[in-house]
C-alpha atoms as a PDB file:
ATOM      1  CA  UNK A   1      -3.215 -17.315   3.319  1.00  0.00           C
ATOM      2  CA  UNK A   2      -5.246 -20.307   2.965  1.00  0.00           C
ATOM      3  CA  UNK A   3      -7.576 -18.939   5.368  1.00  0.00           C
ATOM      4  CA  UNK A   4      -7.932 -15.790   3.928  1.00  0.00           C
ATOM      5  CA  UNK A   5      -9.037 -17.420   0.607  1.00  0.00           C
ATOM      6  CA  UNK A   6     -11.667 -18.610   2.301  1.00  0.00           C
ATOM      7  CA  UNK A   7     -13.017 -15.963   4.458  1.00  0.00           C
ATOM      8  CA  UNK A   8     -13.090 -14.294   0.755  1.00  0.00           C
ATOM      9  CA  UNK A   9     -15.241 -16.786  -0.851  1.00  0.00           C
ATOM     10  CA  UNK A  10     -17.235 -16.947   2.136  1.00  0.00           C
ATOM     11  CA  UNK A  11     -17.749 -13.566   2.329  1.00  0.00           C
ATOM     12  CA  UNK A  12     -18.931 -13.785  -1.935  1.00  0.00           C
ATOM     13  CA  UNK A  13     -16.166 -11.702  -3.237  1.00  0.00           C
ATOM     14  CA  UNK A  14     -15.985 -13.665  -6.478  1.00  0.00           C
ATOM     15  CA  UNK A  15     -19.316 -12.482  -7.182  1.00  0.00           C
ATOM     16  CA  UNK A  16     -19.020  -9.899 -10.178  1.00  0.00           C
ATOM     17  CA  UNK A  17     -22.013  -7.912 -11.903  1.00  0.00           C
ATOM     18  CA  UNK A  18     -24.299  -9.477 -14.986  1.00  0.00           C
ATOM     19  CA  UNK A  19     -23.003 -10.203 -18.428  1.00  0.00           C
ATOM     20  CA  UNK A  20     -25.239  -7.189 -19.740  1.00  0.00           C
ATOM     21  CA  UNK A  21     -23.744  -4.859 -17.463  1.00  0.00           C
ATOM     22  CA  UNK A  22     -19.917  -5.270 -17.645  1.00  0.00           C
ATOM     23  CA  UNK A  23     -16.946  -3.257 -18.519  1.00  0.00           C
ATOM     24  CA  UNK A  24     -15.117  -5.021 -21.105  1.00  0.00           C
ATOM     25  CA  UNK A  25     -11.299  -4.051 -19.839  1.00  0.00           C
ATOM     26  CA  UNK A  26     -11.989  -6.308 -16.200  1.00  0.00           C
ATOM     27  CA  UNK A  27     -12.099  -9.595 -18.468  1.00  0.00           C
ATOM     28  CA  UNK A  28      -8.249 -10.903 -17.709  1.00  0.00           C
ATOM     29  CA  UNK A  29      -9.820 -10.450 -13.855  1.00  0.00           C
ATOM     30  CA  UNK A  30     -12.727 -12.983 -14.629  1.00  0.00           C
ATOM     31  CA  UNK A  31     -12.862 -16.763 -14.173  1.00  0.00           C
ATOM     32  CA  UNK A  32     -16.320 -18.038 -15.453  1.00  0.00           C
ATOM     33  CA  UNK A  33     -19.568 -16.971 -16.333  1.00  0.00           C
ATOM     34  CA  UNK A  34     -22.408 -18.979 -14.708  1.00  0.00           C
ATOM     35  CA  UNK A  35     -26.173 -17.877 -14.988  1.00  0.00           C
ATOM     36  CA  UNK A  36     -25.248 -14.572 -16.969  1.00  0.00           C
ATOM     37  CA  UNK A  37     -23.442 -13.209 -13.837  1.00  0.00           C
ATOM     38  CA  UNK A  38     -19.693 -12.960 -14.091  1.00  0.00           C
ATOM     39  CA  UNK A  39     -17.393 -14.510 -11.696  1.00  0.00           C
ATOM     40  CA  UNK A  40     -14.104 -13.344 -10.611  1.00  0.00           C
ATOM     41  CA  UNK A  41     -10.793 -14.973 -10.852  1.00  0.00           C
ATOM     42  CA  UNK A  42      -9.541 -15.133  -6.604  1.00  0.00           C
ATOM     43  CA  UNK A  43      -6.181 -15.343  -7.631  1.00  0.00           C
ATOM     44  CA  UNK A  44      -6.510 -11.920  -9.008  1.00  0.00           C
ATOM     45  CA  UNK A  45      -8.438 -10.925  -6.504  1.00  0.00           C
ATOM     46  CA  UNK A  46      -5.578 -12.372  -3.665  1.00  0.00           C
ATOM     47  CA  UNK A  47      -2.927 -10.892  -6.058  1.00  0.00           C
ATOM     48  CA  UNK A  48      -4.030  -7.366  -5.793  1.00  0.00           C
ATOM     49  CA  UNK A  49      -4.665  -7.285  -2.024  1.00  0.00           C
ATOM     50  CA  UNK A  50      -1.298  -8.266  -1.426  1.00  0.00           C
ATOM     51  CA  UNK A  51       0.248  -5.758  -3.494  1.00  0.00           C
ATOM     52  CA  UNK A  52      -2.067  -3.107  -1.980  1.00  0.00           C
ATOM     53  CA  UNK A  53      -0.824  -3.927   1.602  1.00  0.00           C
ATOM     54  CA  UNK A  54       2.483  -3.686   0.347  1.00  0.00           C
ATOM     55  CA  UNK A  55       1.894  -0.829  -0.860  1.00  0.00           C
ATOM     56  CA  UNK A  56       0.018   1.002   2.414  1.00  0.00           C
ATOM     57  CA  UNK A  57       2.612  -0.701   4.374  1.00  0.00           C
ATOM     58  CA  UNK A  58       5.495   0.987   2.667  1.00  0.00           C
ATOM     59  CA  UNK A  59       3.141   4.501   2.682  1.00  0.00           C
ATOM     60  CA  UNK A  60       2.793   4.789   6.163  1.00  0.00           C
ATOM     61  CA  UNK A  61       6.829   3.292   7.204  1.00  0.00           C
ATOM     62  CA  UNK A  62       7.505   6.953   4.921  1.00  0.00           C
ATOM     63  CA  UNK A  63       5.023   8.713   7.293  1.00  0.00           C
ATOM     64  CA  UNK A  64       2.367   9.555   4.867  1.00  0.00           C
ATOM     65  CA  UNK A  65      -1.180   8.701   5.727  1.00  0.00           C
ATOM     66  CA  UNK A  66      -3.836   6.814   3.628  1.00  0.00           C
ATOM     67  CA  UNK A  67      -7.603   8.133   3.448  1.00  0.00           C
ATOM     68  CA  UNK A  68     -10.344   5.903   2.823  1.00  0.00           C
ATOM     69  CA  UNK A  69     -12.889   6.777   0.525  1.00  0.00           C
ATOM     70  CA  UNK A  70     -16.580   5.053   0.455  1.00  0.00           C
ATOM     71  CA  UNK A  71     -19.708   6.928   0.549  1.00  0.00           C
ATOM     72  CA  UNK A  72     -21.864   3.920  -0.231  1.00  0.00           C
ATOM     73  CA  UNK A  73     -24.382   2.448   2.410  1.00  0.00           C
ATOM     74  CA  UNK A  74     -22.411  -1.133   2.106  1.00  0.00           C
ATOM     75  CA  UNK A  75     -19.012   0.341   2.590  1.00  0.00           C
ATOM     76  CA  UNK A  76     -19.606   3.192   5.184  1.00  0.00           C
ATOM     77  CA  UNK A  77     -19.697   0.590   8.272  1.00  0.00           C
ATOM     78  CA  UNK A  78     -16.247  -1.302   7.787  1.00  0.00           C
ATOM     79  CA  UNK A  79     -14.604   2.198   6.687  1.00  0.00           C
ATOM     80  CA  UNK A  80     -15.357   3.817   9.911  1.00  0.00           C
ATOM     81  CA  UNK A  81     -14.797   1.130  12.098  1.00  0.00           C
ATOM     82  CA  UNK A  82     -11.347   0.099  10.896  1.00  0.00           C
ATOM     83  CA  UNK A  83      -9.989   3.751   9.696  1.00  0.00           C
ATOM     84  CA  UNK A  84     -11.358   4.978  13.062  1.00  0.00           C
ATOM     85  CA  UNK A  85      -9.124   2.205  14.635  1.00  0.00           C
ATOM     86  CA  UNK A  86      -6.064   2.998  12.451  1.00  0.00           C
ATOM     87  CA  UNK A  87      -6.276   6.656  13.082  1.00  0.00           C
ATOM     88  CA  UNK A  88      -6.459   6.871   9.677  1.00  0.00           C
ATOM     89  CA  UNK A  89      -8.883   9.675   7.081  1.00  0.00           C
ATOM     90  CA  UNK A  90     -12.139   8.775   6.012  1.00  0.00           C
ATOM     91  CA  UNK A  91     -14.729   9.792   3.753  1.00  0.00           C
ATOM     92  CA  UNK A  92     -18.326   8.115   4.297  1.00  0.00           C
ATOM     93  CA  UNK A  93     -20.658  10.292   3.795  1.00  0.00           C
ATOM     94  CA  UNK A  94     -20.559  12.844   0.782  1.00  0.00           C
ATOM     95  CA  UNK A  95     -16.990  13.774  -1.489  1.00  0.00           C
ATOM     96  CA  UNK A  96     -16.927  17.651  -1.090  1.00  0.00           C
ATOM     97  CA  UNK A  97     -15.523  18.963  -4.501  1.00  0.00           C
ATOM     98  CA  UNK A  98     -11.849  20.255  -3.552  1.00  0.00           C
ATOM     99  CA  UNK A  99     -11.220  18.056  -0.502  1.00  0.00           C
ATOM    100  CA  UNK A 100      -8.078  17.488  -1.937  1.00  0.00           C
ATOM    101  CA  UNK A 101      -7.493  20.335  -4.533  1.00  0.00           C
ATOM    102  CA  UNK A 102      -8.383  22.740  -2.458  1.00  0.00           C
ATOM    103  CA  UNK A 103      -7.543  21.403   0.801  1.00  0.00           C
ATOM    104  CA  UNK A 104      -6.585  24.789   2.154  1.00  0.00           C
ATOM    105  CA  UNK A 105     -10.693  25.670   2.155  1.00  0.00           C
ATOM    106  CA  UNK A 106     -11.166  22.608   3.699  1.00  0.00           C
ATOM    107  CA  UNK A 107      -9.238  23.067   6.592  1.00  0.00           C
ATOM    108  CA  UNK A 108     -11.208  26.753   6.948  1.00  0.00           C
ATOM    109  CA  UNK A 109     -14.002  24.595   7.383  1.00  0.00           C
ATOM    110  CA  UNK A 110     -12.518  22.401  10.233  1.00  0.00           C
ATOM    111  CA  UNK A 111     -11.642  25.360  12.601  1.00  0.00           C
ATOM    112  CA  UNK A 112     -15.170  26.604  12.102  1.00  0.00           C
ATOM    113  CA  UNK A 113     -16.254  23.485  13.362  1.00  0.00           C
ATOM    114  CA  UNK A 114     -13.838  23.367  16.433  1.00  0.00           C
ATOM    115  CA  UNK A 115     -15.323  27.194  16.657  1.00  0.00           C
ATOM    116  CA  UNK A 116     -19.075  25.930  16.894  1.00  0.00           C
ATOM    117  CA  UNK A 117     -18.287  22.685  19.014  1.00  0.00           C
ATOM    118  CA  UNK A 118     -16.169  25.254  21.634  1.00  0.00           C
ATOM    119  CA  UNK A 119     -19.733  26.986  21.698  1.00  0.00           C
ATOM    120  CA  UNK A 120     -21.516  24.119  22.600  1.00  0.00           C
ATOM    121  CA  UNK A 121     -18.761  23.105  25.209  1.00  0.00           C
ATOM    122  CA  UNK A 122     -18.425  26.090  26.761  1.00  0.00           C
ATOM    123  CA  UNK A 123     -22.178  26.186  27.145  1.00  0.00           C
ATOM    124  CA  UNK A 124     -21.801  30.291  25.384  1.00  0.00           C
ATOM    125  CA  UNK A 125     -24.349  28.846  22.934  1.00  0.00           C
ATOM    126  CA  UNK A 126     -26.896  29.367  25.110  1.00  0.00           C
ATOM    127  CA  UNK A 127     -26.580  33.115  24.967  1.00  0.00           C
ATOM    128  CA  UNK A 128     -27.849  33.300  21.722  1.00  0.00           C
ATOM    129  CA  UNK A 129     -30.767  33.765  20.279  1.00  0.00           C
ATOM    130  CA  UNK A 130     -33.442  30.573  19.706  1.00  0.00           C
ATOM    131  CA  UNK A 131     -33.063  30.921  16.348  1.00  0.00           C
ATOM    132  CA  UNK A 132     -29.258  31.853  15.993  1.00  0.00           C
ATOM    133  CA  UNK A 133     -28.511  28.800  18.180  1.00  0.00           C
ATOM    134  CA  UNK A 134     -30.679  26.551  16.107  1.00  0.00           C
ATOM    135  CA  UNK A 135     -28.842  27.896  12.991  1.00  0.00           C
ATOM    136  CA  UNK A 136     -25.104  27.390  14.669  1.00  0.00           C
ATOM    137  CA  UNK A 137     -26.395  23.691  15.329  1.00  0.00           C
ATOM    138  CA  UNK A 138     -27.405  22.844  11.945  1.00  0.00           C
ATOM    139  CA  UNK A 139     -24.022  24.162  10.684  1.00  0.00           C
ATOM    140  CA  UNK A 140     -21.832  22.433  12.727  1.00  0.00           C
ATOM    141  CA  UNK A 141     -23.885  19.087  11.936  1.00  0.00           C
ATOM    142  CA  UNK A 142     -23.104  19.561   8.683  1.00  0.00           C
ATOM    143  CA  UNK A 143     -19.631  20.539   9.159  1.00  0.00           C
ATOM    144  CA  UNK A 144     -19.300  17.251  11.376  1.00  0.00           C
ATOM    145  CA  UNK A 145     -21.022  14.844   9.094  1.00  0.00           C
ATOM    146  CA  UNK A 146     -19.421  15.477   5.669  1.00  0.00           C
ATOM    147  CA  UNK A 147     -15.778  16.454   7.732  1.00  0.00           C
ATOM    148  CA  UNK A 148     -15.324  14.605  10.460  1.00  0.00           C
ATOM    149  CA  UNK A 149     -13.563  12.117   9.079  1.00  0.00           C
ATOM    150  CA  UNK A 150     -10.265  13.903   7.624  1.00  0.00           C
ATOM    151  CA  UNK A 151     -10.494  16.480  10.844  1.00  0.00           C
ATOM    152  CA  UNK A 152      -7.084  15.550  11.657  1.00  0.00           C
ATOM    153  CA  UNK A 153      -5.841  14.898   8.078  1.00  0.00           C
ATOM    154  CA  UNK A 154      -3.287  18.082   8.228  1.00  0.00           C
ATOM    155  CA  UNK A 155      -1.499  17.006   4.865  1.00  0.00           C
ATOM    156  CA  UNK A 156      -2.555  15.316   1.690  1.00  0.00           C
ATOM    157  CA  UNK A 157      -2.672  11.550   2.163  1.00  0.00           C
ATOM    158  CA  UNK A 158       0.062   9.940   0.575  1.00  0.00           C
ATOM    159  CA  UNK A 159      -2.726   6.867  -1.032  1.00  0.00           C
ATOM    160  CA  UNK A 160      -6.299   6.449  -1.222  1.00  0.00           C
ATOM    161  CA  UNK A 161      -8.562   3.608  -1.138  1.00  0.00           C
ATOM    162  CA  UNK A 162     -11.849   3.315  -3.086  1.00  0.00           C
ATOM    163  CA  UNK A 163     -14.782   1.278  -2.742  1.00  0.00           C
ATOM    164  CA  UNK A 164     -17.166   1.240  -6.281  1.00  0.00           C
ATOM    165  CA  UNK A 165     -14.831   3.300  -8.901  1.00  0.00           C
ATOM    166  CA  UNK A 166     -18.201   4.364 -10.556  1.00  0.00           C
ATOM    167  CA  UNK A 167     -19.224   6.526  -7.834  1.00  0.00           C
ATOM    168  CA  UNK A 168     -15.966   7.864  -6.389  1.00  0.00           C
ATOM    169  CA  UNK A 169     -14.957   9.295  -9.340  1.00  0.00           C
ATOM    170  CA  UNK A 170     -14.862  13.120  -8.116  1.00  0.00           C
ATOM    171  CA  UNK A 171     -12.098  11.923  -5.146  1.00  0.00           C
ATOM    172  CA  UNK A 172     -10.826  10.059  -8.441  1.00  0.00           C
ATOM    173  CA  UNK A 173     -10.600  12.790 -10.111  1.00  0.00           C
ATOM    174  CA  UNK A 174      -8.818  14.753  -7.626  1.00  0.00           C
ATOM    175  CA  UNK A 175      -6.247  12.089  -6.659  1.00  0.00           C
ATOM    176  CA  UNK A 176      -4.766  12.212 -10.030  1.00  0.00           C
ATOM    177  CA  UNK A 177      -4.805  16.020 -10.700  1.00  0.00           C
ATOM    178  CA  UNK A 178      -2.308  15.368  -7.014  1.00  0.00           C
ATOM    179  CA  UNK A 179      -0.534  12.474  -8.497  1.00  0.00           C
ATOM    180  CA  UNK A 180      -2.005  10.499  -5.380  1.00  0.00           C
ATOM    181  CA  UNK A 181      -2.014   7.093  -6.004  1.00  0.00           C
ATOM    182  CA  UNK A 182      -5.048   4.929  -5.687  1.00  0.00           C
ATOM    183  CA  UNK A 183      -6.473   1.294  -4.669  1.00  0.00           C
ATOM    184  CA  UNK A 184      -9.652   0.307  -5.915  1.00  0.00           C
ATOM    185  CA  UNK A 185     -11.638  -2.413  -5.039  1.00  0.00           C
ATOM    186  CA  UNK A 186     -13.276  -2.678  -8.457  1.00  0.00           C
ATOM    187  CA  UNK A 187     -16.103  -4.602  -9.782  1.00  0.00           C
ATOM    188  CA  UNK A 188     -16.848  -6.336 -13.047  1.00  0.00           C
ATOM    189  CA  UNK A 189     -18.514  -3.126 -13.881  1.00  0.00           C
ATOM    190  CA  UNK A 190     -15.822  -0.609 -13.705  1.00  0.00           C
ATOM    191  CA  UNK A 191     -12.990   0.294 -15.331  1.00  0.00           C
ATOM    192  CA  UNK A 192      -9.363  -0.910 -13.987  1.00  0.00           C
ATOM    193  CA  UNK A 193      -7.141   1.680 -15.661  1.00  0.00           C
ATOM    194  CA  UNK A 194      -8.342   4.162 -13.427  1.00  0.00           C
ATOM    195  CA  UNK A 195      -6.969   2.269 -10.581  1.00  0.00           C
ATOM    196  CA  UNK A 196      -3.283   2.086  -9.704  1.00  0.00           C
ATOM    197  CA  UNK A 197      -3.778  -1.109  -7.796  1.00  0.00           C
ATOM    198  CA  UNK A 198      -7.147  -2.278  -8.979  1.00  0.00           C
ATOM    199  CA  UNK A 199      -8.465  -5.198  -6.124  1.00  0.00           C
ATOM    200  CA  UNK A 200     -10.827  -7.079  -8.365  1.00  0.00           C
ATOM    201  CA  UNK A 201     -13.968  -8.021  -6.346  1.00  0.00           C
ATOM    202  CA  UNK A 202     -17.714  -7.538  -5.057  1.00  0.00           C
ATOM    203  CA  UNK A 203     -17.824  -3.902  -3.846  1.00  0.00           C
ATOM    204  CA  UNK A 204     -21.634  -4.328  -3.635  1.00  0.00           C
ATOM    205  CA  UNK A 205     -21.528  -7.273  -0.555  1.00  0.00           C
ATOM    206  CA  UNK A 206     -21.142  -5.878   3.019  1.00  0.00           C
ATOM    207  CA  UNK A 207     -18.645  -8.925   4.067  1.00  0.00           C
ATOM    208  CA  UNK A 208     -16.384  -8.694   1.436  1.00  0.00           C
ATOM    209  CA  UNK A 209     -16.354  -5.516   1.701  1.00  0.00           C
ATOM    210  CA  UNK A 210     -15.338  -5.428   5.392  1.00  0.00           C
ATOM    211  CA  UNK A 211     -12.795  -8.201   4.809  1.00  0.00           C
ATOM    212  CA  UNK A 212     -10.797  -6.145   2.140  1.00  0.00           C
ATOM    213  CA  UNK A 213     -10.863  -2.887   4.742  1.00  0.00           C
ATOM    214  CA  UNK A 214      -9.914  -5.395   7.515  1.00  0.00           C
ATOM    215  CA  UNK A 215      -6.943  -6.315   5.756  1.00  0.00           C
ATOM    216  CA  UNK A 216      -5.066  -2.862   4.355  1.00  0.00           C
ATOM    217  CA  UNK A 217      -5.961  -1.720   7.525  1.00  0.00           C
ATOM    218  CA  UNK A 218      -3.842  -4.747   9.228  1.00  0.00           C
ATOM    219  CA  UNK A 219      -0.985  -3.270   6.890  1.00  0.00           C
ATOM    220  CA  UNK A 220      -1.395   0.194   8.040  1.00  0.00           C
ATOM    221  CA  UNK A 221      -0.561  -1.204  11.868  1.00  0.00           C
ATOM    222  CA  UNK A 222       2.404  -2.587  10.277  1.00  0.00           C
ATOM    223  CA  UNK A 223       3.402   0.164   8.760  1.00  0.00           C
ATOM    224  CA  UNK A 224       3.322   2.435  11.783  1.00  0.00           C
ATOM    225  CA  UNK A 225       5.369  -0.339  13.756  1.00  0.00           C
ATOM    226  CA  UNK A 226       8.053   0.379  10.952  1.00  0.00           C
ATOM    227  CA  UNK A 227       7.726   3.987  11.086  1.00  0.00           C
ATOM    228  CA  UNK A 228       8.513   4.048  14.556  1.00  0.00           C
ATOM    229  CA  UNK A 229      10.896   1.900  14.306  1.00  0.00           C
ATOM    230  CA  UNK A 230      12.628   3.994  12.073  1.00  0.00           C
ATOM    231  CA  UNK A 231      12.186   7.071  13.947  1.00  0.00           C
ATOM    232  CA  UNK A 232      13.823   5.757  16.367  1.00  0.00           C
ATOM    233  CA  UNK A 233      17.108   4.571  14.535  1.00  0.00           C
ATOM    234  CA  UNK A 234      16.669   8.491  12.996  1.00  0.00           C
ATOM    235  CA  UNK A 235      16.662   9.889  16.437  1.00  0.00           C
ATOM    236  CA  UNK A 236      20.208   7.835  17.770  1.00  0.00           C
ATOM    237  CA  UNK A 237      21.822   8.738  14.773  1.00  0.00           C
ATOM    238  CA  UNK A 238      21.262  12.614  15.478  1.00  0.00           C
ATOM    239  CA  UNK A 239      21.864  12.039  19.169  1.00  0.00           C
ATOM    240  CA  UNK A 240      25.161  10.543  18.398  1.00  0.00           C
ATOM    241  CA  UNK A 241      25.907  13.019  16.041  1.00  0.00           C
ATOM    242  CA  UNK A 242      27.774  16.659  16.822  1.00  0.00           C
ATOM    243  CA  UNK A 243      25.295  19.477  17.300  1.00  0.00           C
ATOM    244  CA  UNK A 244      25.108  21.370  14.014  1.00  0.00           C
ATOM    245  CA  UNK A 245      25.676  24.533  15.753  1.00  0.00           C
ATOM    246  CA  UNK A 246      28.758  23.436  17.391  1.00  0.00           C
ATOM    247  CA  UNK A 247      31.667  24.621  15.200  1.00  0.00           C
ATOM    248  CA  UNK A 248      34.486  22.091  14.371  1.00  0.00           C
ATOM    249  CA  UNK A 249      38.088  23.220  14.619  1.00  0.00           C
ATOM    250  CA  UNK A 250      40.400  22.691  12.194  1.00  0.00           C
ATOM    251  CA  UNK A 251      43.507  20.479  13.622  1.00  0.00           C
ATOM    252  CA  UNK A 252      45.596  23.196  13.245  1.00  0.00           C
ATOM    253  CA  UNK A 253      43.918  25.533  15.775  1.00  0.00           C
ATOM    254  CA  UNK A 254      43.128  22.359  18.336  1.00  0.00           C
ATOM    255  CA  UNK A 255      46.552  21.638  18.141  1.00  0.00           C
ATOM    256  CA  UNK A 256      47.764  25.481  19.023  1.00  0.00           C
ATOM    257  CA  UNK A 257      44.954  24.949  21.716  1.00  0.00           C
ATOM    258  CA  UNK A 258      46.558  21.967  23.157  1.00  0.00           C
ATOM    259  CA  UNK A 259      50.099  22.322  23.390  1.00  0.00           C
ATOM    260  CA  UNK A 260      50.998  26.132  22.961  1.00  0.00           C
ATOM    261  CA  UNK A 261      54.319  26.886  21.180  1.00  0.00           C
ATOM    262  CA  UNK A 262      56.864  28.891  24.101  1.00  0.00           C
ATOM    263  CA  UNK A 263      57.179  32.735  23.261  1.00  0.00           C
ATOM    264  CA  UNK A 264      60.567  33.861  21.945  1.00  0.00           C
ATOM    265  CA  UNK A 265      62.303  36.578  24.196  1.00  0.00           C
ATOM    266  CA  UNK A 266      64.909  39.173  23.499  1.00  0.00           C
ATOM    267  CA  UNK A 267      67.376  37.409  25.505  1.00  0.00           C
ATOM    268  CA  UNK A 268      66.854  33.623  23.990  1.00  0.00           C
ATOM    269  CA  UNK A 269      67.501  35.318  20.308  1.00  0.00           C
ATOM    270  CA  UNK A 270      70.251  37.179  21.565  1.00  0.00           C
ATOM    271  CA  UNK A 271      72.352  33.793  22.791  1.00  0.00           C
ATOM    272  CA  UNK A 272      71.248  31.606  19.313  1.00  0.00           C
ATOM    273  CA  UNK A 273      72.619  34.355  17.824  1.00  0.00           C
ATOM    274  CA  UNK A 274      75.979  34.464  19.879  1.00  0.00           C
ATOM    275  CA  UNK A 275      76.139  30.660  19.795  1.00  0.00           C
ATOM    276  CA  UNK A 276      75.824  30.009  16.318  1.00  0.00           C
ATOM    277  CA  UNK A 277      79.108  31.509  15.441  1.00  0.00           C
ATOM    278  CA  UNK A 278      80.776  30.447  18.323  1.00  0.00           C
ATOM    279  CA  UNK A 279      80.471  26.870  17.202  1.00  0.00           C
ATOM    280  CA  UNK A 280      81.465  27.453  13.485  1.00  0.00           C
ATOM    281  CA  UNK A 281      84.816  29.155  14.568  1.00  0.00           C
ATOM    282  CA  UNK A 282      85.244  25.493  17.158  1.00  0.00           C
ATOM    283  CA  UNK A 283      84.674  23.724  14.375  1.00  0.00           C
ATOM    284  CA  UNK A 284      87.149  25.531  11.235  1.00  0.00           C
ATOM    285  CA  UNK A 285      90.026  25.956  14.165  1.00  0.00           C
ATOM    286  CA  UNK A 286      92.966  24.116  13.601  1.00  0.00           C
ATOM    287  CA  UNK A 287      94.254  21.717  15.962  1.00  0.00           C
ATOM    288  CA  UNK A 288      97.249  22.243  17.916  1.00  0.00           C
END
């Protein structure tokens, strides 16, 4: 932990925005004020990462996934490289209105590009014209660069992470309407009741930036280690368990199936019925 602290501070997360240009609500996140720029309390800072890992680590042990959200030229970096890594959805390069609300669009959109790039692999491209090919190109770059990221996202993420609330605010937007929760890593500048888990801190430096990514990320690993773990335990169980197609007989009939009961003849009720009397008289005779 100790370490941590530092690599934060080294990295200048407890640098916040100017006085002038501060959103009143992030005060109980900030420490000082020195040289009109704002400077953010690390314990809050420290306090909401660890509740965010919590959080993502408990997301992905359910099997939900968490998409990553930064479209800024200081967040884009650390979001590919360690959502890449975690197998994890990203979004670095533009929010598409309806990602989320209208995922089903969306996905249209990804089989078009696994269309185009089959083209290109397949070398059938070529048989087009110069200008038809030039115009598939351009569409699957496109396609690629604002969807590559959440090309195998095949259900809505079950959390999001945000770098600068101010200029995520469609995906904001969207995660709510969804009842997605979100993790912010918020500024003095933005505004922490849009956040579920607000992470108070620079979003503008590179470092921090890459050192708050590093870190959910971390959680992410543990939470698959979980989920498997669990899957696992899930998978014994049902092994162990009887097949739900098998039927289950009732004692009754597993008895009958076990020991049958003799069949009665003709002849066996004939002599209980010429018994039976037969020791009544022996028993009312008198003696001699």
């Amino acid at each position: 932990m100790a370490s941590l602290v530092k690599e934060l501070i080294e990295a200048g997360i407890h640098f916040g925005q100017r006085r002038s240009n501060w959103n009143p609500k992030m005060q109980p996140y900030i420490f000082a004020t020195r040289n009109q720029i704002h400077v953010i309390d690390i314990k809050e800072t420290i306090k909401g990462l660890l509740l965010a890992k919590k959080f993502i680590q408990n997301t992905v042990a359910d099997g939900k996934d968490v998409v990553f959200v930064g479209t800024k030229r200081q967040a884009q970096a650390a979001i590919e490289k360690y959502a890449d890594e975690s197998k994890m959805p990203y979004v670095t390069e533009r929010w598409l209105g309806g990602t989320l609300t209208n995922f089903r669009t969306i996905r249209e959109r990804l089989k078009r590009l696994i269309e185009l790039e089959g083209l290109i692999e397949s070398g059938e491209i070529k048989s087009y014209s110069k200008k038809m090919e030039s115009q598939l190109m351009r569409e699957k770059n496109k396609i690629y660069r604002n969807l590559n990221g959440i090309r195998d996202m095949s259900n809505l993420p079950g959390a999001m992470v945000v770098v600068d609330v101010n200029r995520e605010k469609n995906a904001l937007n969207e995660a709510k309407n969804l009842g997605i929760p979100t993790i912010f890593l918020i500024d003095t500048d933005g505004d922490p009741d849009l956040a579920d888990i607000p992470i108070p801190g620079n979003d503008d430096s590179m470092r921090s930036i890459d050192v708050v990514i590093r870190e959910l990320c971390a959680s992410i690993a543990d939470g698959k280690a979980a989920r498997a773990t669990n899957d696992g335990g899930r998978d014994r169980e049902e092994g162990d368990a009887p097949s739900g197609n098998q039927r289950r007989r009732s004692n009754r009939s597993q008895f009958k199936a076990e020991e049958p009961a003799p069949e009665a003849t003709d002849a066996d009720t004939a002599t209980e019925t010429t018994e039976a009397p037969a020791a009544t008289t022996s028993a009312d005779a008198p003696s001699s």
